[in-house]
Protein backbone atom coordinates (compact mmCIF):
# COMPACT_ATOMS: atom_id res chain seq x y z
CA UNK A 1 102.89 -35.46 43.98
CA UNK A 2 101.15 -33.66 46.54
CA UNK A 3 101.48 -30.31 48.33
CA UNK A 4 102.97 -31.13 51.18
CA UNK A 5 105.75 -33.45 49.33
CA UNK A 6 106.44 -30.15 46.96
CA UNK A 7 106.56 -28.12 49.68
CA UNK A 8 108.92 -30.07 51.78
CA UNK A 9 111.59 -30.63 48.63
CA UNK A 10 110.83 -26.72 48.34
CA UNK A 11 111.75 -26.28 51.62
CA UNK A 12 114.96 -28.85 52.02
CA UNK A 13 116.34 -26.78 48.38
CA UNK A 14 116.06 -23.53 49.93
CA UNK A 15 117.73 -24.63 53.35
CA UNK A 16 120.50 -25.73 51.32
CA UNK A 17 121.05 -23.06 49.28
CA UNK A 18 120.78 -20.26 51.66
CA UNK A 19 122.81 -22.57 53.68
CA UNK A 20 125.58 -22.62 51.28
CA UNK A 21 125.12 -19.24 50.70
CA UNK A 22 125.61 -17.94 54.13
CA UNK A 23 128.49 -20.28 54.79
CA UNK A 24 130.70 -18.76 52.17
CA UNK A 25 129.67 -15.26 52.75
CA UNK A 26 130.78 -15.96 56.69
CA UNK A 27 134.09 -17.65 55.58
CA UNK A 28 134.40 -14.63 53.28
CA UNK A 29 133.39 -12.05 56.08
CA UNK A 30 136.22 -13.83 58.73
CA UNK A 31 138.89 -13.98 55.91
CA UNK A 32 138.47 -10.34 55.11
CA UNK A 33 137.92 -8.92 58.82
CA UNK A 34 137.83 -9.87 62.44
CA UNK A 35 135.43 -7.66 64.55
């Protein structure tokens, strides 16, 4: 495969992850505390 194909499945993983990531550190964050 090329770069560019690498770098975009790269890419799409880490979106996802950090996406998942930040989603159920938010939910956490509002369950815990409001500010």
């Amino acid at each position: 495969m090329s770069f560019a194909a690498w770098s975009a499945i790269f890419m799409t993983l880490i979106g996802a992850m950090s996406g998942a990531i930040f989603g159920t550190i938010s939910s956490k964050n509002k369950s815990k505390s409001r500010n």
